[in-house]
Protein backbone atom coordinates (compact mmCIF):
# COMPACT_ATOMS: atom_id res chain seq x y z
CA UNK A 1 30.79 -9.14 -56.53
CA UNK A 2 31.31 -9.30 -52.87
CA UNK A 3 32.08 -6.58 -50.65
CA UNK A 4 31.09 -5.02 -47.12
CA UNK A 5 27.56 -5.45 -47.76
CA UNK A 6 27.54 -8.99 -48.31
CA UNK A 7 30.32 -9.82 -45.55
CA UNK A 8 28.58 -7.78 -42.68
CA UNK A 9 25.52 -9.50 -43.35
CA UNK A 10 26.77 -13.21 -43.22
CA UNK A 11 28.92 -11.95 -40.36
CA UNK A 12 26.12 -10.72 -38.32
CA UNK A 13 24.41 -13.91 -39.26
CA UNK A 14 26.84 -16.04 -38.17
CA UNK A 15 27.59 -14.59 -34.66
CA UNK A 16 23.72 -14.87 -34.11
CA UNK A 17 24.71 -19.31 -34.30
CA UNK A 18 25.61 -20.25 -30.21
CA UNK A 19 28.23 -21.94 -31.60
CA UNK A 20 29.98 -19.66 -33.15
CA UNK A 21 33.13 -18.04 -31.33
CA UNK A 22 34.56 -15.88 -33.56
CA UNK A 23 33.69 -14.54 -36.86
CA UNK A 24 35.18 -11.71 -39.24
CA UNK A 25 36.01 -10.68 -42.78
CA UNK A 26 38.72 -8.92 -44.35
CA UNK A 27 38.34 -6.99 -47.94
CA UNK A 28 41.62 -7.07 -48.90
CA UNK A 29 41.57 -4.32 -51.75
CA UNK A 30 38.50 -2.01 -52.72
CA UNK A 31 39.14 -2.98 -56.47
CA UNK A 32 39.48 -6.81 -55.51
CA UNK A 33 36.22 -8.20 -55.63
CA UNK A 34 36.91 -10.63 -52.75
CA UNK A 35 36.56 -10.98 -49.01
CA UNK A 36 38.58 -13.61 -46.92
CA UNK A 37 35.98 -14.72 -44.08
CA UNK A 38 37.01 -16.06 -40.58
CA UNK A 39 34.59 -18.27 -38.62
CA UNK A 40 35.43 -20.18 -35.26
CA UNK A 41 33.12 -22.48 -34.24
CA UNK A 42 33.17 -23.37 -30.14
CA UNK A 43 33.33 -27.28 -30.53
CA UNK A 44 35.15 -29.22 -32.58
CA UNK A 45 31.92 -30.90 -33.13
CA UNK A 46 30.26 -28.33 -35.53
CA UNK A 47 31.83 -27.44 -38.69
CA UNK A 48 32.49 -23.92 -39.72
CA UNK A 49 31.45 -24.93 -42.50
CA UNK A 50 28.44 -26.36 -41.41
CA UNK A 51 27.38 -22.40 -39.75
CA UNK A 52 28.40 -20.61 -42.87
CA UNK A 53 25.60 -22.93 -44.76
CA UNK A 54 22.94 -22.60 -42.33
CA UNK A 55 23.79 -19.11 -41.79
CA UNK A 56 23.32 -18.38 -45.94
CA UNK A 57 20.25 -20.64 -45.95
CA UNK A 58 18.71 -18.24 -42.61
CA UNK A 59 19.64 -14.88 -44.98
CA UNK A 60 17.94 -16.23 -47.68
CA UNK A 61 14.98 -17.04 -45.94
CA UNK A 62 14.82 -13.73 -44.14
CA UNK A 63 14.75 -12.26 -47.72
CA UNK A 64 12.31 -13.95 -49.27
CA UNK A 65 10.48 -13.20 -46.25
CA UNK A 66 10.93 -9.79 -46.61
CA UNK A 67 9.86 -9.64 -50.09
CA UNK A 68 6.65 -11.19 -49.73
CA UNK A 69 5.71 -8.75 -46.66
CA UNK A 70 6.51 -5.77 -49.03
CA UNK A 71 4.67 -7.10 -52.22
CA UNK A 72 1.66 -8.00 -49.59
CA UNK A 73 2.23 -4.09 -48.55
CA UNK A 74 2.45 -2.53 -51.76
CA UNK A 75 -0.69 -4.78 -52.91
CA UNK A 76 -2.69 -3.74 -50.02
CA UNK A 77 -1.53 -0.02 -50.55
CA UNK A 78 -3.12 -0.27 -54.00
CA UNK A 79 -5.95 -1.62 -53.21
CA UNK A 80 -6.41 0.87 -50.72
CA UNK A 81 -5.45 3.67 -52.85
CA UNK A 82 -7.39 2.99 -55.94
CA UNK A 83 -7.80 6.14 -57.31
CA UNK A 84 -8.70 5.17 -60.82
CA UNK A 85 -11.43 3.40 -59.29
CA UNK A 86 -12.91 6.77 -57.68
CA UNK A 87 -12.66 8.66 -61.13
CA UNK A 88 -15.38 6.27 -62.52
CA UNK A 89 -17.65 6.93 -60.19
């Protein structure tokens, strides 16, 4: 289902790319599971195309990212906060 969430984030992603010139989305409907994305590239010689991929493939690395440094959080929380650990003592 794609909405604002999902086209802000490539969007922002995009315009980080030097060679992209222009991008945008449009959500046509709020029932209408569907955005129409707009990306201008500044040479001929890179493929929209070509940014939207490597700008999907940098989100999804920045998530799993971000997923391991919270499970290594949470872990060291609990390790750190072991209170069953105290009550056998």
């Amino acid at each position: 289902k794609e909405d604002h969430t999902v086209a802000n984030l490539l969007r922002m992603q995009l315009l980080r790319d030097p060679a992209v010139k222009f991008a945008g989305y449009m959500h046509p409907h709020p029932l209408i599971h569907k955005i129409n994305l707009k990306v201008q590239t500044s040479t001929s010689q890179v493929a929209p195309a070509e940014t939207l991929s490597a700008a999907i493939e940098d989100l999804s690395n920045e998530t799993d990212h971000l997923i391991t440094q919270v499970t290594d959080a949470i872990e060291k929380w609990k390790r750190e906060n072991d209170t069953m650990g105290m009550l056998g003592e």
